[in-house]
N, C-alpha and C. Protein backbone atom coordinates (compact mmCIF):
# COMPACT_ATOMS: atom_id res chain seq x y z
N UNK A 1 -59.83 -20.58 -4.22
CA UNK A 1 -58.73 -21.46 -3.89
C UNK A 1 -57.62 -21.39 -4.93
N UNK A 2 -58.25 -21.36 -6.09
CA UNK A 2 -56.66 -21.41 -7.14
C UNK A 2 -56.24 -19.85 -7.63
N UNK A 3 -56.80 -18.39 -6.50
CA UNK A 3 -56.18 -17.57 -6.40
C UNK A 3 -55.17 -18.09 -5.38
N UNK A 4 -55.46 -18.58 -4.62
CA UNK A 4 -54.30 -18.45 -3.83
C UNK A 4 -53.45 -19.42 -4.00
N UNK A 5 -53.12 -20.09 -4.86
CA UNK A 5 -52.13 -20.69 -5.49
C UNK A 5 -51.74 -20.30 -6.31
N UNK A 6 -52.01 -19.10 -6.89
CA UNK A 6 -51.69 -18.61 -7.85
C UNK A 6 -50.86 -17.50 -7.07
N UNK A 7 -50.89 -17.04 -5.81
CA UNK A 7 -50.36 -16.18 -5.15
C UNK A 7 -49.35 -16.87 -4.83
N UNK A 8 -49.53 -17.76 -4.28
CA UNK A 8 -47.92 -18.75 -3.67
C UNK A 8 -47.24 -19.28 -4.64
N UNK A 9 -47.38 -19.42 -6.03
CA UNK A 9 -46.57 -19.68 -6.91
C UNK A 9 -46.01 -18.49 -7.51
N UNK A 10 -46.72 -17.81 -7.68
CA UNK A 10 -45.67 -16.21 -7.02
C UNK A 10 -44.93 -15.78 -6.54
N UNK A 11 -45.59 -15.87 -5.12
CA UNK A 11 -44.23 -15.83 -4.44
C UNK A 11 -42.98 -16.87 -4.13
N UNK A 12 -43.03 -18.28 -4.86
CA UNK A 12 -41.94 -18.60 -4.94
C UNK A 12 -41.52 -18.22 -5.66
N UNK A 13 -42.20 -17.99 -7.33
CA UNK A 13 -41.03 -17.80 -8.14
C UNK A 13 -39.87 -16.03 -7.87
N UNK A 14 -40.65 -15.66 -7.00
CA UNK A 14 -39.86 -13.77 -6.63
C UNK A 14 -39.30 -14.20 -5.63
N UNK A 15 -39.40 -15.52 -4.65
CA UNK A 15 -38.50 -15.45 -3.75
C UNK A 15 -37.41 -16.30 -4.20
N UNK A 16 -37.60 -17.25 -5.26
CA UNK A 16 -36.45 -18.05 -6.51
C UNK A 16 -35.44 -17.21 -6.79
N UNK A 17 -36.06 -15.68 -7.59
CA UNK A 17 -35.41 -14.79 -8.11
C UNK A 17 -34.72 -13.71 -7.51
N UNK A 18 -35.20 -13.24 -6.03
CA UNK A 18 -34.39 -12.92 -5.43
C UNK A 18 -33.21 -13.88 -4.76
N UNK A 19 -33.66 -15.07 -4.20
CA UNK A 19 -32.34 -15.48 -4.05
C UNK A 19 -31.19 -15.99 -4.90
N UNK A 20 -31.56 -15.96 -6.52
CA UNK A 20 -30.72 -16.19 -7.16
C UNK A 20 -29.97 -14.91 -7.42
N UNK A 21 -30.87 -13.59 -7.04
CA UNK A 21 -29.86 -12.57 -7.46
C UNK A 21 -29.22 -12.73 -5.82
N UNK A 22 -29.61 -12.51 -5.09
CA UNK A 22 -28.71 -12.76 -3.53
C UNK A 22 -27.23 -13.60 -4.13
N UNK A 23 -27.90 -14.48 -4.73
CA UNK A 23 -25.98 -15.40 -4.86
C UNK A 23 -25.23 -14.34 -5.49
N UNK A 24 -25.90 -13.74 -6.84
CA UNK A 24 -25.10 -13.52 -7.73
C UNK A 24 -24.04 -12.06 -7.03
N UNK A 25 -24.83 -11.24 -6.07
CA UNK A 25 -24.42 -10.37 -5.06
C UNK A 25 -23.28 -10.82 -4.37
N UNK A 26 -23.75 -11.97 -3.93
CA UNK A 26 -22.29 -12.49 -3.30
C UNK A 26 -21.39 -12.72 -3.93
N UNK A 27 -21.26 -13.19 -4.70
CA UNK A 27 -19.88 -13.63 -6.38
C UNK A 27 -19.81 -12.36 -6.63
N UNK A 28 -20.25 -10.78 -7.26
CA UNK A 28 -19.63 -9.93 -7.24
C UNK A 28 -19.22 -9.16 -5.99
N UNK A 29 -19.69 -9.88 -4.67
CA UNK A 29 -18.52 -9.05 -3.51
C UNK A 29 -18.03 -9.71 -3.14
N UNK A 30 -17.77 -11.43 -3.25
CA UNK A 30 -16.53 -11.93 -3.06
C UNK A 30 -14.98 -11.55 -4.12
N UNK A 31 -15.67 -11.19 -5.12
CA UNK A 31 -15.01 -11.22 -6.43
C UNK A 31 -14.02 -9.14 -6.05
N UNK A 32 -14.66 -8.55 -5.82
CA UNK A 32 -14.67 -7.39 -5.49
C UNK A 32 -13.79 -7.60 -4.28
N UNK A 33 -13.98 -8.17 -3.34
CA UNK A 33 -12.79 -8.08 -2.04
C UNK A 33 -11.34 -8.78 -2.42
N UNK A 34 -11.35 -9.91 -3.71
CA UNK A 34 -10.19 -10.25 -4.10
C UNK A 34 -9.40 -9.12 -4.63
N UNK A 35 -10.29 -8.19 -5.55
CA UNK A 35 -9.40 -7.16 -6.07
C UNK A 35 -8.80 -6.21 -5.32
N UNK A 36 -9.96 -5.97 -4.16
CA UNK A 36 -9.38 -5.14 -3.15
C UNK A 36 -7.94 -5.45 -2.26
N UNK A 37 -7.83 -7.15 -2.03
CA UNK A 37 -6.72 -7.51 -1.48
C UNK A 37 -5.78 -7.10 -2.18
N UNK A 38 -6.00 -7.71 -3.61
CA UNK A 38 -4.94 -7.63 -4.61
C UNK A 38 -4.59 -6.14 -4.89
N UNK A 39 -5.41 -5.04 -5.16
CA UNK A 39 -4.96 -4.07 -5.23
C UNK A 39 -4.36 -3.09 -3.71
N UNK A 40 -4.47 -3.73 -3.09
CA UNK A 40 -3.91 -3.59 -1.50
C UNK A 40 -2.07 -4.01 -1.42
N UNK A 41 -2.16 -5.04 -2.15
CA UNK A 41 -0.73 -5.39 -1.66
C UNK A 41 0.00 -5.05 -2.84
N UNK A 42 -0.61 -4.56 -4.04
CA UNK A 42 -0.03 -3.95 -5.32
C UNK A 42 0.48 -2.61 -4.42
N UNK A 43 -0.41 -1.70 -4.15
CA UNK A 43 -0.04 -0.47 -3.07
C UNK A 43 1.05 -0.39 -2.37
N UNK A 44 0.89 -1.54 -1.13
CA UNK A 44 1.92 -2.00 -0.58
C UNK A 44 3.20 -1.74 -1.10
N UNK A 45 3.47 -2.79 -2.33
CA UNK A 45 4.30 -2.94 -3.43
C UNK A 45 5.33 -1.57 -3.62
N UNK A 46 4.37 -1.06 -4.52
CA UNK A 46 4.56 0.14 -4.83
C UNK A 46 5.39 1.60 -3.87
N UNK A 47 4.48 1.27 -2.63
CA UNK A 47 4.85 1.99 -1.80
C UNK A 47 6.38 2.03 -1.43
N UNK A 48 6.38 0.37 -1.21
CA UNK A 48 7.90 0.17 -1.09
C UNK A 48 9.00 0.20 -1.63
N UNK A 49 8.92 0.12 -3.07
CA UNK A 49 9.68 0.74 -4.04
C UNK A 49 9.56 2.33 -4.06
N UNK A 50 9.04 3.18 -3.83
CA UNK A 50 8.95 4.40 -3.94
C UNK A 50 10.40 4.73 -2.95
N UNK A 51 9.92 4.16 -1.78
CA UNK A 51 10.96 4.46 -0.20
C UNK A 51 12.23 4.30 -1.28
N UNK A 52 12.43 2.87 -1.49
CA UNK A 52 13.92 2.22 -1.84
C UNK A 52 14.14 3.81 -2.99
N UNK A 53 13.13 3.77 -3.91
CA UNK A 53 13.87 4.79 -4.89
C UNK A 53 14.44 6.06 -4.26
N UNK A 54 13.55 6.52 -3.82
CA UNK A 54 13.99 7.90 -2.75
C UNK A 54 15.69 7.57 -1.76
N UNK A 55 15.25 6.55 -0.91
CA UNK A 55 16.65 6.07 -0.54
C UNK A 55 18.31 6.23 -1.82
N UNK A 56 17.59 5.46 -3.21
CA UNK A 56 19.15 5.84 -3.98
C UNK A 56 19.25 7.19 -4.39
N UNK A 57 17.88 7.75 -4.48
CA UNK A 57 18.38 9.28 -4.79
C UNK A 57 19.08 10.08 -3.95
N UNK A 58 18.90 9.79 -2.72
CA UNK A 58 19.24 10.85 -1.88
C UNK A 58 20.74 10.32 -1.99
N UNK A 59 20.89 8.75 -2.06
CA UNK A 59 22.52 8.50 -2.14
C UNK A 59 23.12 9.02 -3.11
N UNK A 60 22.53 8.78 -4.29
CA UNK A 60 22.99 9.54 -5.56
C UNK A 60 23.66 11.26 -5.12
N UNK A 61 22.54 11.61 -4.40
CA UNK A 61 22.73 12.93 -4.68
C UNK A 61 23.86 13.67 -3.74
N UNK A 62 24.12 12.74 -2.58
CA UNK A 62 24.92 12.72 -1.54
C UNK A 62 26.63 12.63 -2.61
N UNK A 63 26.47 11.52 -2.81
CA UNK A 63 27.72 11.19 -4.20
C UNK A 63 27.73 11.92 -4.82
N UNK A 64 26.99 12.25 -5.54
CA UNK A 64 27.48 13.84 -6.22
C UNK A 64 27.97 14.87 -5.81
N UNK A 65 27.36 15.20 -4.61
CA UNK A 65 28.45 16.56 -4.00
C UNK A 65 29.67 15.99 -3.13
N UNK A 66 29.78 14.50 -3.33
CA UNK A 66 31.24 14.38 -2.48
C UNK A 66 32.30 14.30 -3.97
N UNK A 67 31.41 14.20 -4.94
CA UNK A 67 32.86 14.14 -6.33
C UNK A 67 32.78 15.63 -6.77
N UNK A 68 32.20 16.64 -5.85
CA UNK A 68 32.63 18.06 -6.38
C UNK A 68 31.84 18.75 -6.70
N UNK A 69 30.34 18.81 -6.56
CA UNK A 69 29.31 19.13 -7.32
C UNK A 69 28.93 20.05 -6.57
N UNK A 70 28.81 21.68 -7.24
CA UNK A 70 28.77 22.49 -6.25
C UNK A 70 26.99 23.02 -5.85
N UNK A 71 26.56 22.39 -6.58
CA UNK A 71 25.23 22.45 -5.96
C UNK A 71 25.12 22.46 -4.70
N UNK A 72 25.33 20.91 -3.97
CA UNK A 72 24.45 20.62 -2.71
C UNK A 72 26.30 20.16 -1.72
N UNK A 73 27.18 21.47 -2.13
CA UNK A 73 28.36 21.31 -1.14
C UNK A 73 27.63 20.98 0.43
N UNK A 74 26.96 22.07 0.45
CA UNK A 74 26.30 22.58 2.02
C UNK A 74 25.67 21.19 2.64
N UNK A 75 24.78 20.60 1.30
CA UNK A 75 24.29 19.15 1.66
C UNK A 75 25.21 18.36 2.14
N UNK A 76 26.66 18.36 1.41
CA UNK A 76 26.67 17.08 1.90
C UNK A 76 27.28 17.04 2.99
N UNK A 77 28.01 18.49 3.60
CA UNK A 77 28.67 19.30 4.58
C UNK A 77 27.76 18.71 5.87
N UNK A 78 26.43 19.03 5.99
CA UNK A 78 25.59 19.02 6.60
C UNK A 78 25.13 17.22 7.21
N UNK A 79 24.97 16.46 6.51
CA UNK A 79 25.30 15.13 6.37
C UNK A 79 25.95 14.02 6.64
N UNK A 80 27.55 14.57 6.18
CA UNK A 80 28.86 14.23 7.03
C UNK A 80 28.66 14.66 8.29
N UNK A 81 28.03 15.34 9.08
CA UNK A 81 28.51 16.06 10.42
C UNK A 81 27.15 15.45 10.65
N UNK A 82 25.67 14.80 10.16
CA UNK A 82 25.15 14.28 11.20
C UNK A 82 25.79 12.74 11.11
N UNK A 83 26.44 12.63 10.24
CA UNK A 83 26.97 10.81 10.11
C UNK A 83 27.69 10.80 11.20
N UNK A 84 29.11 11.83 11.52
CA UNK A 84 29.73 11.97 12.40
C UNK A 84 29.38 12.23 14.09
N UNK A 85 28.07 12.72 14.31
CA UNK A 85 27.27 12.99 15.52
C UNK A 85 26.84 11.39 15.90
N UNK A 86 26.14 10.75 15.12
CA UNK A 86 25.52 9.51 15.44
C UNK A 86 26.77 8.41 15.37
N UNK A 87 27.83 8.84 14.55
CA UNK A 87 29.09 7.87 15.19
C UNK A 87 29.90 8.33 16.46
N UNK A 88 29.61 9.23 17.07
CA UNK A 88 30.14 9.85 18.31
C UNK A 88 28.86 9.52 19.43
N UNK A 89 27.63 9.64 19.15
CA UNK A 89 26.77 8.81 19.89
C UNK A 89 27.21 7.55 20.20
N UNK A 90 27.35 6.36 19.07
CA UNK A 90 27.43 5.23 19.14
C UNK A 90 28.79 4.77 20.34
N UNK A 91 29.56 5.46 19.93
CA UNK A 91 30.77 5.72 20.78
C UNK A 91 30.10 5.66 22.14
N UNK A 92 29.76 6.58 22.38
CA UNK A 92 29.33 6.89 24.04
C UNK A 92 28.66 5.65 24.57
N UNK A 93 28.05 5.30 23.87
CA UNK A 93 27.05 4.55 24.57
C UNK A 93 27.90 2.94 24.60
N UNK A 94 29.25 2.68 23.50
CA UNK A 94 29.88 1.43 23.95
C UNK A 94 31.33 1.57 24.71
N UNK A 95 31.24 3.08 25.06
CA UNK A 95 32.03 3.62 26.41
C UNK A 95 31.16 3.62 27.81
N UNK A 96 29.79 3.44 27.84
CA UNK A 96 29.47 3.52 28.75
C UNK A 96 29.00 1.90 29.70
């Protein structure tokens, strides 16, 4: 008889200890999905500043070959005439 209380006090104390590690599992993957959010919308972030930067470069670089820069003449040649296509679109379509 006091084997087998000696077995069931056993197994509470391993089923004590697993469920105290069970919590502690949960607090490092609740803890773990915060970072994931957080490093999610850092990304985000990031991402979106990348666009905006790319956006002033290309303006930058547009401005530069309209003050003479003989690099990217062809660029900005090329550029002007699609600015001018999509303002001749726009046209049509508030002629029509």
């Amino acid at each position: 008889m006091s084997e087998i209380i000696e077995i069931v006090d056993s197994l509470e104390n391993k089923i004590g200890q697993l469920l105290k590690k069970l919590k502690q599992q949960q607090e490092v993957n609740r803890q773990l999905k915060e970072e994931l959010a957080v490093s999610k919308n850092e990304n985000k972030d990031l991402a979106l500043s990348v666009t905006q930067w790319e956006e002033k470069y290309e303006s930058l670089k547009l401005a530069n070959s309209m003050l003479g820069s003989n690099q990217s003449k062809t660029e900005a040649k090329l550029k002007i005439n699609t600015l001018i296509r999509e303002i001749d679109q726009c046209i049509a379509q508030l002629s029509e």
